[in-house]
Protein backbone atom coordinates (compact mmCIF):
# COMPACT_ATOMS: atom_id res chain seq x y z
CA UNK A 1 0.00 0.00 0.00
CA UNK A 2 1.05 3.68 -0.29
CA UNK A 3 -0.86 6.71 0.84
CA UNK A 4 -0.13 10.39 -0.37
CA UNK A 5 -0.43 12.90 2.47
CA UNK A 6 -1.01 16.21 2.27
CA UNK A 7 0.26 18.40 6.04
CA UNK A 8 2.55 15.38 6.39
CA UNK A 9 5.34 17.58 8.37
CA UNK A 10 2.24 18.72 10.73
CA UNK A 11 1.26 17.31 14.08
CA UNK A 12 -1.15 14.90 13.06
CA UNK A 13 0.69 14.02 9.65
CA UNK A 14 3.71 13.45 10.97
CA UNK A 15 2.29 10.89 13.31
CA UNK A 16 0.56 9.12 10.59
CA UNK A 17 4.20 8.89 8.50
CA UNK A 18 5.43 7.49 11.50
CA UNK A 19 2.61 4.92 12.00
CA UNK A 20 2.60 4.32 8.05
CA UNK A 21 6.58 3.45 8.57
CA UNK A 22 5.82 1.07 11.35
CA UNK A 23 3.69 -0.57 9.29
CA UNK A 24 5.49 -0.86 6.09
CA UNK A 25 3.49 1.56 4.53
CA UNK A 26 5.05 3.47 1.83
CA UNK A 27 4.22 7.09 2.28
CA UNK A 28 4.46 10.16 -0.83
CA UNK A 29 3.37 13.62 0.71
CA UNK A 30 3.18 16.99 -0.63
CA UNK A 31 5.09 20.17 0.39
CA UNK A 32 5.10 23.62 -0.54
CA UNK A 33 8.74 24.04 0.24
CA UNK A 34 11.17 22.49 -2.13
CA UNK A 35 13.68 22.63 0.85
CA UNK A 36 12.31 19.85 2.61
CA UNK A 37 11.54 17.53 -0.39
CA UNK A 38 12.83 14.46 1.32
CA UNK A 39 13.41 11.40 -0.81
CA UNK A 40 14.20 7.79 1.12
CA UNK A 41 12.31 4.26 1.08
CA UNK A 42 9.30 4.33 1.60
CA UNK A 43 9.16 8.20 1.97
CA UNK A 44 9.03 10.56 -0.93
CA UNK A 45 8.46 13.96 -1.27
CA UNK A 46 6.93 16.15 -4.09
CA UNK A 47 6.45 19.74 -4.76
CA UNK A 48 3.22 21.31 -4.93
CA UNK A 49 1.92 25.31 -4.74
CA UNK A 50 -1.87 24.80 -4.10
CA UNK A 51 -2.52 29.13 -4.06
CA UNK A 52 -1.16 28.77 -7.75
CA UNK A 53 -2.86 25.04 -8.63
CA UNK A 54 0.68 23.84 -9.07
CA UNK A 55 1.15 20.55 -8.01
CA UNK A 56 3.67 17.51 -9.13
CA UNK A 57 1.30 14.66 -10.67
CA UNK A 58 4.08 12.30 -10.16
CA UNK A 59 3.03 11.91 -6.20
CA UNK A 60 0.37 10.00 -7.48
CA UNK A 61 2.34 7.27 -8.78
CA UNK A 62 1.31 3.75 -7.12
CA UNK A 63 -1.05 5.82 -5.03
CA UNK A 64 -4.29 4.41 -3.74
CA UNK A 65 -5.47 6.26 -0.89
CA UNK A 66 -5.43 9.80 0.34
CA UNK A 67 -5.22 11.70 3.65
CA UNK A 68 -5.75 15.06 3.21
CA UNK A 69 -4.25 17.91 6.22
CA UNK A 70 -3.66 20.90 4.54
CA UNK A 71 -4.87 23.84 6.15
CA UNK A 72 -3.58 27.07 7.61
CA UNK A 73 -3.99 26.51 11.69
CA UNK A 74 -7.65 27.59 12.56
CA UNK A 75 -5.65 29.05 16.03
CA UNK A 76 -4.17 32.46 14.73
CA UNK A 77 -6.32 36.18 15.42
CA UNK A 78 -9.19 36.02 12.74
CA UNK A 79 -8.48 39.51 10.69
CA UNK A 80 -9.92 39.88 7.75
CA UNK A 81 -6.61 38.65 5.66
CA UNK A 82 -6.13 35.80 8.21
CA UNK A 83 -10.07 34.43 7.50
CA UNK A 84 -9.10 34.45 3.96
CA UNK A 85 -5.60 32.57 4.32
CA UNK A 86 -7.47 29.77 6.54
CA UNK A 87 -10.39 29.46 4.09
CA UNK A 88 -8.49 29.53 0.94
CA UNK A 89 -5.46 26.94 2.72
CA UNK A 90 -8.18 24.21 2.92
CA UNK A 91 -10.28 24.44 -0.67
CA UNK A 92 -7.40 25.03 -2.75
CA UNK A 93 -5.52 22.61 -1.57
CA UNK A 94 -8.39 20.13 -2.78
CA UNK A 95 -9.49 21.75 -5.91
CA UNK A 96 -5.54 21.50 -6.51
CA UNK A 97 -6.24 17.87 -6.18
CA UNK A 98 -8.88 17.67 -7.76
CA UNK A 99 -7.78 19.34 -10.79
CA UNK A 100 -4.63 17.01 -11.03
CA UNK A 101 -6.43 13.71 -10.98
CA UNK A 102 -8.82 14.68 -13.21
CA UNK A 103 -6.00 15.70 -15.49
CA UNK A 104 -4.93 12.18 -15.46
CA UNK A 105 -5.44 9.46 -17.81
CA UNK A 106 -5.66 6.84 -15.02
CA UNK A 107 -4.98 6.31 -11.22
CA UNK A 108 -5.26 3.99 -8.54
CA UNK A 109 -7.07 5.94 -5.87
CA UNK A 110 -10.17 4.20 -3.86
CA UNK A 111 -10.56 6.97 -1.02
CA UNK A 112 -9.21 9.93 -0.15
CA UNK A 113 -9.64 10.80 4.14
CA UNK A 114 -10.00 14.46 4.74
CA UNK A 115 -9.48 16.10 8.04
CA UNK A 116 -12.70 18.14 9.11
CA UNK A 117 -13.54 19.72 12.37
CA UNK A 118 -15.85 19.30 15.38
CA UNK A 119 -16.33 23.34 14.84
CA UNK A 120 -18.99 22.16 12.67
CA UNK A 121 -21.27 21.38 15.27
CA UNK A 122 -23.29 23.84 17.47
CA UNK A 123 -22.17 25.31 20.30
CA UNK A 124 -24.02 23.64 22.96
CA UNK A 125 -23.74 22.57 26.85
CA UNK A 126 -25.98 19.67 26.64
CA UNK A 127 -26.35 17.82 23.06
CA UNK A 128 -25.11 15.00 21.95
CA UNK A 129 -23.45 15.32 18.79
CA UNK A 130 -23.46 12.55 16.12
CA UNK A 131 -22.47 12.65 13.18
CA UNK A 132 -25.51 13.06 11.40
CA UNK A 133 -26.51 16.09 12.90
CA UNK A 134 -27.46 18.87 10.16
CA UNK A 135 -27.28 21.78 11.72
CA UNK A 136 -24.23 24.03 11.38
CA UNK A 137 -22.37 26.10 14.02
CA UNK A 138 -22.98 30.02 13.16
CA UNK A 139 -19.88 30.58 13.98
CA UNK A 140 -16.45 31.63 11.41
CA UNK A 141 -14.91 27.98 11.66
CA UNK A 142 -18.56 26.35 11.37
CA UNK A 143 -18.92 28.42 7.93
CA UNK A 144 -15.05 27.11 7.27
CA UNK A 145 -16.12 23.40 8.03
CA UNK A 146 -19.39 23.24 5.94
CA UNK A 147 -17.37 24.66 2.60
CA UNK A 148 -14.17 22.37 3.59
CA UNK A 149 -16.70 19.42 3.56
CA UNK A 150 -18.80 20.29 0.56
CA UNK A 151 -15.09 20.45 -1.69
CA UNK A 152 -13.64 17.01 -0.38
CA UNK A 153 -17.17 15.80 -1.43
CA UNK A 154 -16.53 16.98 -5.02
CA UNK A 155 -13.92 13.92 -4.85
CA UNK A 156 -17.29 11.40 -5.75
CA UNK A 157 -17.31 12.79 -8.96
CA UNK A 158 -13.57 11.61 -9.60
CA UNK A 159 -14.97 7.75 -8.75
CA UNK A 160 -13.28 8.39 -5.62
CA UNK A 161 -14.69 7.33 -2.20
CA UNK A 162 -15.04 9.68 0.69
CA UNK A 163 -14.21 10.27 4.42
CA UNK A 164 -14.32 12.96 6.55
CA UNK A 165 -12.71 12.97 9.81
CA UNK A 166 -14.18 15.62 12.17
CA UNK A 167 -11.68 16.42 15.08
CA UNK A 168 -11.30 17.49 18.14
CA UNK A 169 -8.87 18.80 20.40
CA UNK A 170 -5.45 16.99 19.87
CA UNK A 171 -3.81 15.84 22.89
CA UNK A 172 0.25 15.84 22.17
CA UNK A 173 3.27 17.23 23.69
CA UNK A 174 4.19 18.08 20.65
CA UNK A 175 2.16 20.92 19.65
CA UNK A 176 -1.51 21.62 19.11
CA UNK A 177 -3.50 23.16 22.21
CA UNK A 178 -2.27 20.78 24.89
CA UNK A 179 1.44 23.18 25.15
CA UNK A 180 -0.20 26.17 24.77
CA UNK A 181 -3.13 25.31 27.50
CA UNK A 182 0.16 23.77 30.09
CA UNK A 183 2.43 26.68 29.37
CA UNK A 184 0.25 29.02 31.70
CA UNK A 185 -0.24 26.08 34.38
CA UNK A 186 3.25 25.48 34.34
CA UNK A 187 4.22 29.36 35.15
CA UNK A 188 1.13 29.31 38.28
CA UNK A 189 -0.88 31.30 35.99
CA UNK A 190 -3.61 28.37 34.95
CA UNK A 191 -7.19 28.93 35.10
CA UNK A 192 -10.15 27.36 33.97
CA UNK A 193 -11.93 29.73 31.11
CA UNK A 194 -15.17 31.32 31.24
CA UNK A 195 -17.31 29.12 33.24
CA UNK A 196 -15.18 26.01 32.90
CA UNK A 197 -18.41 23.98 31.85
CA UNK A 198 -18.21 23.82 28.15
CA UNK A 199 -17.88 20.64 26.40
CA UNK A 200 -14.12 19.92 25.15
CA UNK A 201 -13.93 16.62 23.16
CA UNK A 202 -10.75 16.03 22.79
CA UNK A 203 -8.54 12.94 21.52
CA UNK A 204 -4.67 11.44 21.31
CA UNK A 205 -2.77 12.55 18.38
CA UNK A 206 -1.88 8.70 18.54
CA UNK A 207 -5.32 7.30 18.04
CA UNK A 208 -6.85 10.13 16.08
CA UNK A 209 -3.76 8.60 12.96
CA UNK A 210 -4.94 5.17 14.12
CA UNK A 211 -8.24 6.25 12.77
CA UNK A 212 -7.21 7.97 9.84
CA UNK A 213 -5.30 4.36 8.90
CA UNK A 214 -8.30 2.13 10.45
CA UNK A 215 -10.78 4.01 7.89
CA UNK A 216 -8.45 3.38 4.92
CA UNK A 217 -7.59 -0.24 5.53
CA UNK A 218 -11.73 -0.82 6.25
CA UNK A 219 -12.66 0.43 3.20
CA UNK A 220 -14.99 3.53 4.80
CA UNK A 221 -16.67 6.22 3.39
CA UNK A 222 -18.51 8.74 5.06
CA UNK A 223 -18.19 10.89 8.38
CA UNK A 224 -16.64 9.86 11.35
CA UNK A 225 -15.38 12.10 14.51
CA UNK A 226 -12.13 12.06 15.36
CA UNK A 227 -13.31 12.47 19.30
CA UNK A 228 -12.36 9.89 22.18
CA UNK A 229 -14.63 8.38 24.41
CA UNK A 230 -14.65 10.56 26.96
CA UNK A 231 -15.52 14.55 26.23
CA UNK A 232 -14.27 16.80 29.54
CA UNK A 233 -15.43 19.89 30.83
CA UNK A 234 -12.87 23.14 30.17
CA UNK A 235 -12.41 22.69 34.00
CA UNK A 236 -12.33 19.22 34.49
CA UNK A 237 -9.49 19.47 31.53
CA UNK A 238 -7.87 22.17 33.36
CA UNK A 239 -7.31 20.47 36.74
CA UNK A 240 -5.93 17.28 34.79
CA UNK A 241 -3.11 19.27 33.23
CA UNK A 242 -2.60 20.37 36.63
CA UNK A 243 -2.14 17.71 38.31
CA UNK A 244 -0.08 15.80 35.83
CA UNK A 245 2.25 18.91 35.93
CA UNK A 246 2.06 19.31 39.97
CA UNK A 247 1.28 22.37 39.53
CA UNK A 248 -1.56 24.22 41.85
CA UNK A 249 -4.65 26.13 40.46
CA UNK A 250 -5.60 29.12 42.66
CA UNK A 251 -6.56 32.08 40.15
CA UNK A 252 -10.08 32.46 39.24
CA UNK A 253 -11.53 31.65 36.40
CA UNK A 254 -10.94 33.84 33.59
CA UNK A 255 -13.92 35.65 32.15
CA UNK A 256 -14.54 35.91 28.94
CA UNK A 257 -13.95 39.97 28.13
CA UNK A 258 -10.59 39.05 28.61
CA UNK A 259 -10.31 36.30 26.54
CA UNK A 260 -12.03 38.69 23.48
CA UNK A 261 -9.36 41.67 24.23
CA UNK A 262 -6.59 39.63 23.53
CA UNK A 263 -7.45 37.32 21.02
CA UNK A 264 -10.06 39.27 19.29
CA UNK A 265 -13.63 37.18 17.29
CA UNK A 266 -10.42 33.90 17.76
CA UNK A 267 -11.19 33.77 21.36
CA UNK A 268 -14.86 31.77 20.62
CA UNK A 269 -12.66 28.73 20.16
CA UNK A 270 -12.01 28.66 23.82
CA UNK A 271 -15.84 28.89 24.81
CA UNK A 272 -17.51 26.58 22.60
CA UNK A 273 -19.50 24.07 24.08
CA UNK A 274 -19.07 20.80 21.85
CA UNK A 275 -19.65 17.14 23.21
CA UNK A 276 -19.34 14.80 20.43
CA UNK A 277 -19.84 11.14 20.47
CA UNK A 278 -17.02 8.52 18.83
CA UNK A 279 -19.72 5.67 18.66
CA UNK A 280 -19.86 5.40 15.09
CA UNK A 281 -15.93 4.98 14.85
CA UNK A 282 -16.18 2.13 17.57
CA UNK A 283 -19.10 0.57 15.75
CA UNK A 284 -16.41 0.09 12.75
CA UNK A 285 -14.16 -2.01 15.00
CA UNK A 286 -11.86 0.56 15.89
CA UNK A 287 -10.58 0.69 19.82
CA UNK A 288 -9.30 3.34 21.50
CA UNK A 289 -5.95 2.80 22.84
CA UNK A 290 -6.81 5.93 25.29
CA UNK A 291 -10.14 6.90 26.58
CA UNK A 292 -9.46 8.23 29.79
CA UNK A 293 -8.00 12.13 29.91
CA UNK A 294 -5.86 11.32 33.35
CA UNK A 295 -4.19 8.21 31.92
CA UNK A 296 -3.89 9.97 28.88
CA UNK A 297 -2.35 13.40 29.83
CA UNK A 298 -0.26 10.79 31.96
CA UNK A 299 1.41 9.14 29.33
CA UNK A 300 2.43 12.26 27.15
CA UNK A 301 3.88 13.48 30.22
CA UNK A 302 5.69 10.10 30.89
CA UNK A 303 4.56 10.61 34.45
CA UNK A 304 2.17 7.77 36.55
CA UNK A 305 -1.50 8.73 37.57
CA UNK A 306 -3.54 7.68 39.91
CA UNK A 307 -6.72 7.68 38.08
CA UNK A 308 -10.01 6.38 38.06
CA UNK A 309 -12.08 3.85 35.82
CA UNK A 310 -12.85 5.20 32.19
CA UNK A 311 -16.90 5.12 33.31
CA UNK A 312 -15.91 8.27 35.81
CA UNK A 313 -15.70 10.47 32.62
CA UNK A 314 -18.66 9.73 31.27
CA UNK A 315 -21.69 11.07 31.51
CA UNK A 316 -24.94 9.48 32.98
CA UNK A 317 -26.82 11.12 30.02
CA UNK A 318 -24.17 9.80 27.44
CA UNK A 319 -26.59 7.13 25.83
């Protein structure tokens, strides 16, 4: 088998390319900067320019599946330029692919497995979200998620099967929100945000590219969140972090006018209430390797935790 990547160098793509080595997967992936065009067994790079619709078709050689990760990070101040460069990031870089393979005389792609977001869904602090909820958060990043969707679907047309992974907050060490929500705790300035109650679903950067793989090598099509088990309140998640660090929590919460001075229309990422369920995932056959936030947060932090059973995270209305 050999997958093309797109965002390979990223958080989550490089942890697939490292999963796709340990399994003896041969991996292509696509980079804007010539510089880091790596070529090695079972790892090849290629040049692409998706803001021109540049792209080299020779990365689809021996192809037959696609994960797709481009995208500018959704986490930056959302100026008028910036709403642009995340919006554009995502749909060119699939009309880009798009264009290419249907430039093509022939191919060998079944699926290609497109990275979505959670943002999609309603801000909410009591629904359930599945994924075959319609409505559509009325939010900047709900209006980004609905278009991102709608151009990966375009892919059908191509005789090319679709997936959509729809994901939460990344738990890694490595980058993502986990640093930048530790950094604060770290230096005695951590505090839950806002109320603390909203609804983060959140999942290991290790099982969300165990799904990505699962949904390729089980031949599935459709949407699927990229959410663990267990969704955690803001606070809950806050006090977790906490403890794995050994760090105390004694500031109050902090409200939400100051969250909106400093980070401007960005700062509704950090108050949106969104509990999403990972049952349709599991139904597939897929297991989570971590479901519990404590163990979890433990193991990224290489530190032991005394925590309780899985079933204390969850929710008596979780049905």
């Amino acid at each position: 088998m050999k997958i093309l990547i797109t965002g390979a160098t990223g958080l989550v793509g490089t942890e697939i390319a490292k999963l796709c080595r340990d399994q003896e997967i041969s991996v292509n992936y696509l980079t804007t900067q010539r510089d880091k065009i790596i070529s090695k067994e079972g790892y090849t790079g290629y040049y692409w320019n998706p803001a021109k619709n540049e792209i080299d078709s020779d990365c689809f050689k021996g192809v037959s599946a696609i994960i797709n990760l481009a995208g500018a990070s959704i986490a930056q101040r959302w100026t008028k330029n910036n709403k642009k460069k995340i919006l554009s990031s995502r749909l060119d870089s699939l009309r880009t692919l798009a264009t290419a393979l249907g430039n093509l005389d022939d191919h060998d792609i079944d699926v290609i497995v497109s990275a979505s977001a959670i943002g999609i869904y309603p801000d909410s602090p009591s629904n359930y979200f599945r994924e075959d909820e319609q409505r559509v958060d009325d939010s900047f990043l709900g209006e980004v998620t609905r278009l991102w969707e709608e151009e990966v679907d375009k892919f059908e047309k191509l005789n090319i099967g679709v997936a959509k992974v729809r994901i939460g907050l990344v738990m890694s060490s490595e980058g993502g929100a986990l640093p930048k929500m530790a950094k604060p705790i770290q230096y005695y300035l951590g505090a839950a945000i806002g109320s603390g109650k909203q609804w983060q679903s959140w999942i290991h950067v290790q099982d969300l590219a165990n799904i990505f793989l699962h949904i390729i090598e089980s031949g599935l099509t459709g949407v699927y969140n990229g959410v663990g088990p267990n969704p955690v309140s803001n606070d809950k998640l806050t006090k977790e972090i906490a403890k794995v660090l050994d760090k105390p929590l004694f500031l109050p919460n902090i409200p939400r006018v100051a969250m909106q001075l400093i980070l401007g229309e960005m700062s509704y990422l950090l108050f949106a209430s969104q509990r999403v369920s990972s049952k349709k995932i599991e139904a597939t056959g897929y297991s989570f390797i971590h479901s519990n936030i404590c163990r979890a947060l433990g193991e990224i932090y290489n530190e032991k935790q005394n925590c309780g059973p899985d079933s204390a995270y969850q929710e008596k209305f979780v049905s």
